[in-house]
Structure formats: C-alpha cells, structure tokens
Protein backbone atom coordinates (compact mmCIF):
# COMPACT_ATOMS: atom_id res chain seq x y z
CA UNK A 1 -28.56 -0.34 -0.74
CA UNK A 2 -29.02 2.17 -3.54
CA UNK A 3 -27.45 5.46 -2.90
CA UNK A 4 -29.81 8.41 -4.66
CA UNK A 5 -27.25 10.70 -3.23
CA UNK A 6 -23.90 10.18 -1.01
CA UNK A 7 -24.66 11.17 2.64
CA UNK A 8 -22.73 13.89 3.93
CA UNK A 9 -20.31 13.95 7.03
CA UNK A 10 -21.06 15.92 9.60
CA UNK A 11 -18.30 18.95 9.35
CA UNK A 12 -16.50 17.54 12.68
CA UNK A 13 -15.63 14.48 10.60
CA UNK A 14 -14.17 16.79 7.33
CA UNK A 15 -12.03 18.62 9.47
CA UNK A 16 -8.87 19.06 8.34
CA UNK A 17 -6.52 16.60 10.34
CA UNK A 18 -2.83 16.41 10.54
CA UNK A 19 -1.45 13.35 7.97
CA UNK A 20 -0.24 10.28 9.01
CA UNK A 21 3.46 10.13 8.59
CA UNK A 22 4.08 9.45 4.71
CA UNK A 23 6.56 6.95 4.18
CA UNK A 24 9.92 7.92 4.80
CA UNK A 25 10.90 5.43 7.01
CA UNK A 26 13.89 3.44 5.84
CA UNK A 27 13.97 0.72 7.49
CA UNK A 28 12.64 -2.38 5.65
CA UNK A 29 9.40 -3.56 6.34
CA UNK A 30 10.58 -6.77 7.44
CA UNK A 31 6.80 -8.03 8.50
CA UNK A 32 5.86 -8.52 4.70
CA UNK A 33 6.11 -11.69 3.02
CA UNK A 34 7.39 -10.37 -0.13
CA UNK A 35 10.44 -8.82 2.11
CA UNK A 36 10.93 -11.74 4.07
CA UNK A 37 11.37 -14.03 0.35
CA UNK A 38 14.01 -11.84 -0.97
CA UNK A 39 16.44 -11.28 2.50
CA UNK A 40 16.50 -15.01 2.34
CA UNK A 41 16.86 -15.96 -0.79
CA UNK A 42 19.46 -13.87 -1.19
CA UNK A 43 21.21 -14.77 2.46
CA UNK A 44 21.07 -18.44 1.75
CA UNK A 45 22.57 -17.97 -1.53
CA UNK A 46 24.75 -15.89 -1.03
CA UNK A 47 26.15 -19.18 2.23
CA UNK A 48 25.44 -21.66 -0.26
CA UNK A 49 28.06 -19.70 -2.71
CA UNK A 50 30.37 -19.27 0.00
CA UNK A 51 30.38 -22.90 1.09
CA UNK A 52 30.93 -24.49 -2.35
CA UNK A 53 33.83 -22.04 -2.77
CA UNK A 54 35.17 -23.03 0.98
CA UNK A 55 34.65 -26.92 0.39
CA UNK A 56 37.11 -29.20 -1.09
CA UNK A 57 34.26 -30.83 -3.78
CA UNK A 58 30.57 -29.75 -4.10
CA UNK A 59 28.96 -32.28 -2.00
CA UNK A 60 31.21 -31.10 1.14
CA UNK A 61 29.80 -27.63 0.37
CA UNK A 62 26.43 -28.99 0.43
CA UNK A 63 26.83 -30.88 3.72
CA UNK A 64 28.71 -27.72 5.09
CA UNK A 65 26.00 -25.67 3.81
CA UNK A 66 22.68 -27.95 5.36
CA UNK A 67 24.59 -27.83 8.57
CA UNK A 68 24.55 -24.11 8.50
CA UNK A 69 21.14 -23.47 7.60
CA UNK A 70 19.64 -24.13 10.53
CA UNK A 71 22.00 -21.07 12.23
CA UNK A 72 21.76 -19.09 8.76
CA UNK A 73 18.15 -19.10 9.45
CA UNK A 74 17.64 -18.34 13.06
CA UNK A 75 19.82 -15.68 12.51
CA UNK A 76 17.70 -14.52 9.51
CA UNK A 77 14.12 -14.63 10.95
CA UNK A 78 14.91 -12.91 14.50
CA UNK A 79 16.77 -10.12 12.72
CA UNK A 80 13.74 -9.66 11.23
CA UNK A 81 11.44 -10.07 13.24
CA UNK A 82 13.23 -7.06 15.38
CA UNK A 83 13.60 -5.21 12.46
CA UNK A 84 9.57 -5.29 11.97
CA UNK A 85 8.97 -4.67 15.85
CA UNK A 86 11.28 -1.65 15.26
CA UNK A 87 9.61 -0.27 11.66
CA UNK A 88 6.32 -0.69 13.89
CA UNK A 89 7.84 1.65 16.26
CA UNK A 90 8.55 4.63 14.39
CA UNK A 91 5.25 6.38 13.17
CA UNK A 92 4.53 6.50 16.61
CA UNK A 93 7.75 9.02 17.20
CA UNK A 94 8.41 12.46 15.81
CA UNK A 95 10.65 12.41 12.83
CA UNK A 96 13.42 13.89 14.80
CA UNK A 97 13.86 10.98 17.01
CA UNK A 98 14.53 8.68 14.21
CA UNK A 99 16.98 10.61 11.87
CA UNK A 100 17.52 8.57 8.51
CA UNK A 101 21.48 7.73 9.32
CA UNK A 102 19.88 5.86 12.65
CA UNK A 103 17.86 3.68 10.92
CA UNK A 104 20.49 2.78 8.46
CA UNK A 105 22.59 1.99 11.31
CA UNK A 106 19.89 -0.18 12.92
CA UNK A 107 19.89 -2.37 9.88
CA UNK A 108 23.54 -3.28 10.48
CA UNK A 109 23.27 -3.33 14.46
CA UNK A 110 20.34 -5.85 14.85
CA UNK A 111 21.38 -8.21 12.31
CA UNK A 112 24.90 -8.29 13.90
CA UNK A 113 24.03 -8.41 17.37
CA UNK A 114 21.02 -11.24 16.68
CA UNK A 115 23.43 -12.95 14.64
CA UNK A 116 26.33 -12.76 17.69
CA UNK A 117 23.80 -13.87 20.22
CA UNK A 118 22.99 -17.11 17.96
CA UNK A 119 26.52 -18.00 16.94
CA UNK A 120 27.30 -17.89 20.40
CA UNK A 121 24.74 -20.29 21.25
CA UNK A 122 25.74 -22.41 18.41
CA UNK A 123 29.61 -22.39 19.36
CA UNK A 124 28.92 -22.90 23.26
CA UNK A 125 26.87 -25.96 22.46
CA UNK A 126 29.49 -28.87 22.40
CA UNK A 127 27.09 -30.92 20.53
CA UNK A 128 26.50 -28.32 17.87
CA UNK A 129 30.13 -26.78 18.11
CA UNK A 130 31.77 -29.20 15.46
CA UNK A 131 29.57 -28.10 12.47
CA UNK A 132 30.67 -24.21 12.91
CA UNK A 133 34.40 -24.35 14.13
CA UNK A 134 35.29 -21.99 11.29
CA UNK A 135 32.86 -19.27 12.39
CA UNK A 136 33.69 -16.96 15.21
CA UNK A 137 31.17 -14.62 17.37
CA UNK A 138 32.97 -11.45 15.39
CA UNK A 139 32.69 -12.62 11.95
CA UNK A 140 29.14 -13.67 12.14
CA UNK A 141 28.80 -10.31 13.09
CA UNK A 142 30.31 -8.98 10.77
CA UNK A 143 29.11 -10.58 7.76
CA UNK A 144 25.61 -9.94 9.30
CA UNK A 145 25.95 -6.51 9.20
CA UNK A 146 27.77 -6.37 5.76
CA UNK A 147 24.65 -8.02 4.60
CA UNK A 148 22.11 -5.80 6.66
CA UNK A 149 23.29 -2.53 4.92
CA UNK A 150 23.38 -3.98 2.03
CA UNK A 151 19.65 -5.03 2.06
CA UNK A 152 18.82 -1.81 3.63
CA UNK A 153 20.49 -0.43 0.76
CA UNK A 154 18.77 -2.68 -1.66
CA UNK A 155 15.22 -2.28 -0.25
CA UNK A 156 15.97 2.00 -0.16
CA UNK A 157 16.83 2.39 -3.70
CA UNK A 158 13.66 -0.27 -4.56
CA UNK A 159 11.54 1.95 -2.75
CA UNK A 160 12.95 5.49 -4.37
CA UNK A 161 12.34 3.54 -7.84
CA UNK A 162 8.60 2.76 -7.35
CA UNK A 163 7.92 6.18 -5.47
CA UNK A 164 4.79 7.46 -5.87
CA UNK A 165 6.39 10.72 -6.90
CA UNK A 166 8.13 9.38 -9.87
CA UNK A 167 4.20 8.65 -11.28
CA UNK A 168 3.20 11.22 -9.93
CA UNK A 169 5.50 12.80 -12.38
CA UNK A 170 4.29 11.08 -15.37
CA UNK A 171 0.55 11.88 -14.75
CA UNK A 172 0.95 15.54 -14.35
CA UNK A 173 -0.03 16.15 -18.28
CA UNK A 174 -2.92 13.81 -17.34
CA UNK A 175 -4.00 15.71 -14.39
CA UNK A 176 -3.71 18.83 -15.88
CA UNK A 177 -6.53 17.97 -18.38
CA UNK A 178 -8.29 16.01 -16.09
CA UNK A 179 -8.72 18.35 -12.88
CA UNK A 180 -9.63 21.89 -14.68
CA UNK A 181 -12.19 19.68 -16.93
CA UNK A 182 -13.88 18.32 -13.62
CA UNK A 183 -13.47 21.25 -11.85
CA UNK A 184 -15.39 23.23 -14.97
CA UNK A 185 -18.39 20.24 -15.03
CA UNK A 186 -17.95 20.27 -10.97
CA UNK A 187 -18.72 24.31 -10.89
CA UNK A 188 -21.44 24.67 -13.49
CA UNK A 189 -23.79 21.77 -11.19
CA UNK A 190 -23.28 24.22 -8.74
CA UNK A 191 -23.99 27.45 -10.11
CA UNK A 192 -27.06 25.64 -11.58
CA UNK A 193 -28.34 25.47 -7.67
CA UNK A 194 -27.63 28.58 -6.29
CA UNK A 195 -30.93 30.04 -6.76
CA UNK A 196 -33.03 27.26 -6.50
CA UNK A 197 -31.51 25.38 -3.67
CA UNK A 198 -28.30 27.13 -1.77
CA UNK A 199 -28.12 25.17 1.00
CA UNK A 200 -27.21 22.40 -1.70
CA UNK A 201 -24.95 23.85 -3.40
CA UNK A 202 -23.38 25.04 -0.53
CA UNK A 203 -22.99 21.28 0.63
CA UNK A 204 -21.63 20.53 -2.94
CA UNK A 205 -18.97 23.33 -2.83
CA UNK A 206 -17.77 22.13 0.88
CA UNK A 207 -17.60 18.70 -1.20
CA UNK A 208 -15.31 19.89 -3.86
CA UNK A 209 -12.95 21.34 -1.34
CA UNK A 210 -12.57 18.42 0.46
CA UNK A 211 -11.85 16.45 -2.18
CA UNK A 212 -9.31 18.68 -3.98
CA UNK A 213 -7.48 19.62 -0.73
CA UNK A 214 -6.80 15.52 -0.75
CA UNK A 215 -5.89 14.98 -4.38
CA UNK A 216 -3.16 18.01 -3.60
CA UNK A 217 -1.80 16.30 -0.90
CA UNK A 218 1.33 13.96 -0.47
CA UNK A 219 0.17 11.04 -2.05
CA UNK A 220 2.46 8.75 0.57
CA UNK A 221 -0.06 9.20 3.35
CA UNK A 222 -1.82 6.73 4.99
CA UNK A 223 -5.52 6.55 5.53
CA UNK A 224 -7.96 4.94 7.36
CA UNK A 225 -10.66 2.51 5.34
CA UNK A 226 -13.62 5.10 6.93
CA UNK A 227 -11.94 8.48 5.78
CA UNK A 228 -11.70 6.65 1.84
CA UNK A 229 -14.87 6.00 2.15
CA UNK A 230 -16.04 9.09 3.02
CA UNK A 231 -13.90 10.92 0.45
CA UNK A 232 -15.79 8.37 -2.35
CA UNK A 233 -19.12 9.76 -1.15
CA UNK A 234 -18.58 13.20 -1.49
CA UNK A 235 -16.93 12.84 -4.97
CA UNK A 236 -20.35 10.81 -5.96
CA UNK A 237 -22.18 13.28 -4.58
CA UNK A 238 -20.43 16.09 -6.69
CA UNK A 239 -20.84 13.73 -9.89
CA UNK A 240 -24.64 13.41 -8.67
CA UNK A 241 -25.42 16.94 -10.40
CA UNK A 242 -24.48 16.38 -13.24
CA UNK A 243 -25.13 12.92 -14.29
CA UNK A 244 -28.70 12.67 -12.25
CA UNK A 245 -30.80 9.48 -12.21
CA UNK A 246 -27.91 7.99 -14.21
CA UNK A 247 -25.57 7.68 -11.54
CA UNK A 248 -26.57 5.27 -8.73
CA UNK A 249 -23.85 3.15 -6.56
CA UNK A 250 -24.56 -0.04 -4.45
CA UNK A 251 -22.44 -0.45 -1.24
CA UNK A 252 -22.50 -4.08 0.21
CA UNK A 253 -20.07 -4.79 3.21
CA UNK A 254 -19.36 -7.98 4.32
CA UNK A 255 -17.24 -8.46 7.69
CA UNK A 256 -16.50 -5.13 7.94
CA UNK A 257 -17.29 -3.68 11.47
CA UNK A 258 -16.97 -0.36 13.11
CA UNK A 259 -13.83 -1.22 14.41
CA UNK A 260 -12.50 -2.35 11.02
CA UNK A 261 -13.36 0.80 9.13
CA UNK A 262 -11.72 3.06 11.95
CA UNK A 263 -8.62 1.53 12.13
CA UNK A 264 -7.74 -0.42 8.56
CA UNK A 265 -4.66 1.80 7.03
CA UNK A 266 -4.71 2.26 3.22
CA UNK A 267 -3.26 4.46 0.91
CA UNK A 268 -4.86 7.85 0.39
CA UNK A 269 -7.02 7.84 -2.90
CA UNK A 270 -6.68 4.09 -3.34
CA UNK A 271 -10.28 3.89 -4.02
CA UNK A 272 -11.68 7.22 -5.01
CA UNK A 273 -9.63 6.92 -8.74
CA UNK A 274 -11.85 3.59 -9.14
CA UNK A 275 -14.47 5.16 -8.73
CA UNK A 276 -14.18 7.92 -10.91
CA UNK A 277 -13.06 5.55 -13.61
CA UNK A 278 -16.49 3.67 -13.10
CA UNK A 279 -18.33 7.01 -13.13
CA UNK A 280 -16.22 7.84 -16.32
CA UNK A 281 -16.65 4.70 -18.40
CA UNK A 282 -19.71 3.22 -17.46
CA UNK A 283 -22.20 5.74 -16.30
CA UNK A 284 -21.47 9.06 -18.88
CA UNK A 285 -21.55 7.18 -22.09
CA UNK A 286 -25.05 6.03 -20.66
CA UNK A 287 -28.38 7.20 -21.62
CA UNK A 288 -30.40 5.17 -18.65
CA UNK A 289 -29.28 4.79 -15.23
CA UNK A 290 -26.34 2.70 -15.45
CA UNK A 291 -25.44 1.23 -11.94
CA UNK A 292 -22.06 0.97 -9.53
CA UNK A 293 -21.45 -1.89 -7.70
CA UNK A 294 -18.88 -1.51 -4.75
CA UNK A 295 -18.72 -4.67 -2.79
CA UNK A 296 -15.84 -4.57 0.32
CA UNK A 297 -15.40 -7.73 2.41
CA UNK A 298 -12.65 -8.88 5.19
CA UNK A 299 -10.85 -12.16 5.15
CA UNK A 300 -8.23 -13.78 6.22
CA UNK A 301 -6.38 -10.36 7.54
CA UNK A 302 -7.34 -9.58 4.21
CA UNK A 303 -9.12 -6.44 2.86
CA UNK A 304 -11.09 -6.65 -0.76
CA UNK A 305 -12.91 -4.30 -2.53
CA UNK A 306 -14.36 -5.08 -6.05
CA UNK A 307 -15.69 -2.36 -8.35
CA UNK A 308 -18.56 -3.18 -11.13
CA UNK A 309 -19.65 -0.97 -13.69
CA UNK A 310 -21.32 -1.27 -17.12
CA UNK A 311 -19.53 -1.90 -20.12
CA UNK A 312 -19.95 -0.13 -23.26
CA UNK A 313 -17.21 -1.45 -25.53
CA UNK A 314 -16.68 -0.11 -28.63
CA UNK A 315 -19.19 2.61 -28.02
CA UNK A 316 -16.32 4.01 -25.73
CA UNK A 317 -12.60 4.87 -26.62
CA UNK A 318 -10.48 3.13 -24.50
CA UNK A 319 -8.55 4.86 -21.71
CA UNK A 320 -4.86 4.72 -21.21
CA UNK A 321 -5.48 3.18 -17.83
CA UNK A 322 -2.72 5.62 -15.99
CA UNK A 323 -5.27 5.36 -12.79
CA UNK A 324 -5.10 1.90 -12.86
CA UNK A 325 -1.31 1.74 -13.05
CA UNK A 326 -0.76 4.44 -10.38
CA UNK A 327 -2.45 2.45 -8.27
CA UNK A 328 -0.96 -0.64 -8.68
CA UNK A 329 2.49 0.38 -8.58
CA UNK A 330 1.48 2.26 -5.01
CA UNK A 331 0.30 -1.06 -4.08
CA UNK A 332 3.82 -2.99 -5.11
CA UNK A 333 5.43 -0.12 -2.99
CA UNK A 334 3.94 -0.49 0.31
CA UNK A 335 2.91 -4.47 0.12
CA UNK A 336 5.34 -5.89 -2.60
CA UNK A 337 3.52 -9.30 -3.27
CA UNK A 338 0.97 -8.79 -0.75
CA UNK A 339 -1.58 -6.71 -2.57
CA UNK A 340 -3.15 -7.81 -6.07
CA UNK A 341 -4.76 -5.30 -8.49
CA UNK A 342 -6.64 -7.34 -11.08
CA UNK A 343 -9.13 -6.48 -14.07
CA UNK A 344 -11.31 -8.38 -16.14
CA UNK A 345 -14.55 -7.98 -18.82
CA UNK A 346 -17.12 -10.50 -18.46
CA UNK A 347 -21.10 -10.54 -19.08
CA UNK A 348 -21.31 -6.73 -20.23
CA UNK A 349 -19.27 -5.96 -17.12
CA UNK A 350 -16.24 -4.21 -16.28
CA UNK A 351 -14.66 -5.41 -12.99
CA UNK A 352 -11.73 -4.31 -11.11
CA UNK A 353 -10.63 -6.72 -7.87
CA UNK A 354 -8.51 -4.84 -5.49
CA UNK A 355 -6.66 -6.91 -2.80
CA UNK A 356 -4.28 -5.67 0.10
CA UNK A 357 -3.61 -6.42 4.09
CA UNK A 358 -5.63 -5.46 6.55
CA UNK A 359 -3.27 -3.37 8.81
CA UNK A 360 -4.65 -2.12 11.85
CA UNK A 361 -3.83 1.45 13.04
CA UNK A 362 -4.53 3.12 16.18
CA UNK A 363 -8.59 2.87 17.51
C-alpha cells in the first residue's frame, strides 16, 4: 500500500511508558551463537594447550585431549545453557535483586558446580574413570570457574568497548547539526498550518514530541517491532509537510502477525535512522515523487527488513554514513554474529538489508 500520510496512534498507544531495562546485565548472553563460538574455542584450546604440555610427545596430548573433549564439552554447553536460562531471568527482576558483583559471581558458580556435577559422573563411571584419573571433582571446579570469570570478564569489557554510548559520543557534532536543522524544517510545516488547518498541526506537533522524547532517550533500550513502527510513521508524517507529493512509502509485510509485532524486541531507533536516510537521499534531491520501499518479512526465527529508495548519484554528495555505522555496531553489541547490516547500489536503487533474531518479549 501507498501511504499519502502515516496514520496516527491513538494517544493511549503514545503514552509515555516506562523503558525496558537497557542493558546492564553482565552476565553473558550465553544463548547467542556468536557467544557460544568464542567460550569454546577458547575452552578447548586453552585443554588442548594444557594436554600437549602434560603429555610425554604430541600425539599422547592429542589422545589425552580427544578423550577429554567429550567431558570438556558437556561441561561447556550446560554451563551455558544455565547461564542463558539465568540472563533470561533478570529483566524480569528489579535491578536491586541482581546487583552487578552477583552476576559476576554466577559466572564462576555455574560453571564450577556444572562442571563438578559432570566430572563426578565421569570419575564414578568405572568404564569412563581411566581416561580422567588426573582430574579431581575440586580442580574441575576450579579451573571452571577460573575460566568463567575470565569470560565474564572478557565478554564485560567487549561489551563496554562497543557501547552505544561510546558512538553516541562520536555523533554528538553530528546531531547537533542534524536535530536543530530538522527541528527548524519540522516547525516552519507547522506554523504553515496553524491557520488553515490546527487540528493538523496540532497532530504534527504531538508527532515531533514523540519522536524527540525517543531520540533523547537511553539508546540501550529495548523495543518492541510495533512501537518502531509506529515511531517511523509519525517521523514520515512530520517529513510529509514539507516534502508533499514527493514523499510516499510502501509497507509490505510478509509473515508478520499481530502477535509478532507485539512481542519482537529490537533496539530503539533501529529503523527510524533508515528511514530518515531514505527520506534524506532519495526523496529531497527529487523533483517528482520519488518512492520508499519498506519490505519486513519473518523467517527462520529471523526478522528482515529491507529499505529501497531512489538513487541520485552524483547529483548528491555522499554522506559519511555515521547512521549506518551506529547501527551496525548496536547490532554487533546485542547479537555479535547474529545480525547482518548490509548495503548495496543496483538498478538506480539504493538498498539497505537489515537482518537480526526474532526475540520474543512478553505478549
């Protein structure tokens, strides 16, 4: 469908709600693949090392180390797995209840009691007990919890170094040209309609409040895939005065419900930003109505969204992309290799393909 102008939410669904928890939890988030990768890959090598340097020759250490693995990674993929189960726990409890020192110390405690639990099995087994007669129910533990806090540790620091507030701090020059300038184009629409039609430029005003009271907020909260939405529609609508018959978007869902729009988490202004960088290269250098394609389809646990807009070329000076980059170091933050940001040119076109998980929140 061709949207003339973006509908408007009824006030009820604009009301200012209380954020989801940003994310200051510290504990790993053991359910993502990219997480998952690197605690093994460095677990396993760090045994591998361990049993070359224990062995007599390398090909002992090799034996020693296959007859390991299978305990090295039992150990590995309950820890976390409980890890995740816990991480899944704690939006739903006030921050008090989960100080930062406690979930530090849960990354050492569940590794080390997991691991105790399986080298027990391992040892009590007299079929299995010959390969592990060197390892004892307290040093498994042990070195399981030396190496939980240290990929607590690991994962923490990663996570302080792609914070959203470090580009956050590098786009402030941006923003500060780019905010006053919209908010100038933003208030002369409006004051254009305040004679002529009030009750629309009373709608566009509740618009611009909206949106600015989200772009001031902690860019760490979570969404849901509805609430983006909704934000993109009222920042279309605002654009609407000023760029007219020029400006017309084209929504097509596929495989996304109801249920999927009210409860699939995203980052706040994930999608908005791609937007206005549509609006911004391919509809102002326009002279005719040049048209936005936003096409959002489910698969696979998988949530895409694809932005189209004309492309002008030369005609336009290229931006510094800064948007783009925000976003996809947000995305490496919160889904590591689990999200894709991608770009490409192609028949007069300018598309951007946006890929992340589909995590479900509360209905």
């Amino acid at each position: 469908m061709i949207i003339e102008q973006a509908p408007r939410p009824m006030p009820s669904e604009t009301a200012v709600r209380k954020p989801d928890r940003p994310t200051d939890i510290l504990i790993p988030d053991c359910c993502n693949l990219g997480v998952v990768l690197r605690v093994l890959l460095a677990v396993n090598l760090a045994v591998a090392v361990g049993s070359l340097l224990h062995a007599s020759g390398w090909r002992a250490g090799f034996l020693s180390f296959v007859e390991g693995s299978m305990m090295v990674e039992l150990s590995c993929l309950w820890s976390l797995f409980a890890l995740c189960v816990l991480r899944r726990m704690l939006p739903r409890l006030p921050a008090a209840a989960a100080p930062a020192w406690a979930q530090r110390f849960a990354c050492v405690l569940v590794p080390a009691a997991v691991t105790a639990a399986v080298v027990h099995f391992f040892v009590s087994v007299e079929w299995l007990r010959g390969g592990f007669e060197y390892l004892t129910v307290p040093r498994g533990a042990l070195l399981a919890a030396l190496f939980g806090g240290l990929m607590q540790h690991y994962f923490e620091l990663r996570t302080r170094a792609f914070s959203p507030a470090l580009v956050e701090a590098r786009l402030q020059a941006l923003q500060a040209r780019i905010r006053p300038h919209f908010l100038f184009n933003s208030l002369n629409a409006v004051l254009s309609l305040i004679r002529g039609e009030p009750r629309r430029a009373e709608a566009a005003l509740e618009d611009l409040a909206d949106l600015f009271r989200v772009l001031m907020s902690d860019p760490r909260n979570m969404t849901t895939l509805d609430k983006e939405l909704r934000l993109c529609e009222q920042y279309l609508a605002i654009e609407k005065l000023r760029l007219g018959e020029r400006l017309q978007v084209e929504w097509r869902m596929e495989n996304i419900g109801e249920d999927v729009l009210r409860r699939a988490q995203m980052p706040v202004l994930l999608l908005q930003p791609l937007l206005e960088n549509a609006v911004h290269y391919g509809v102002e250098p326009a002279s005719a109505p040049a048209p936005i394609r936003v096409e959002i389809s489910r698969a696979l646990e998988r949530i895409e969204v694809v932005v189209v807009n004309a492309w002008h070329g030369a005609a336009v000076v290229p931006g510094n992309q800064l948007a783009l980059q925000n976003i996809r170091e947000r995305l490496q933050l919160l889904y590591d290799v689990e999200s894709q940001l991608a770009t490409s040119v192609a028949n007069g076109h300018f598309e951007v393909r946006l890929r992340f998980p589909y995590v479900k929140g509360a209905a």
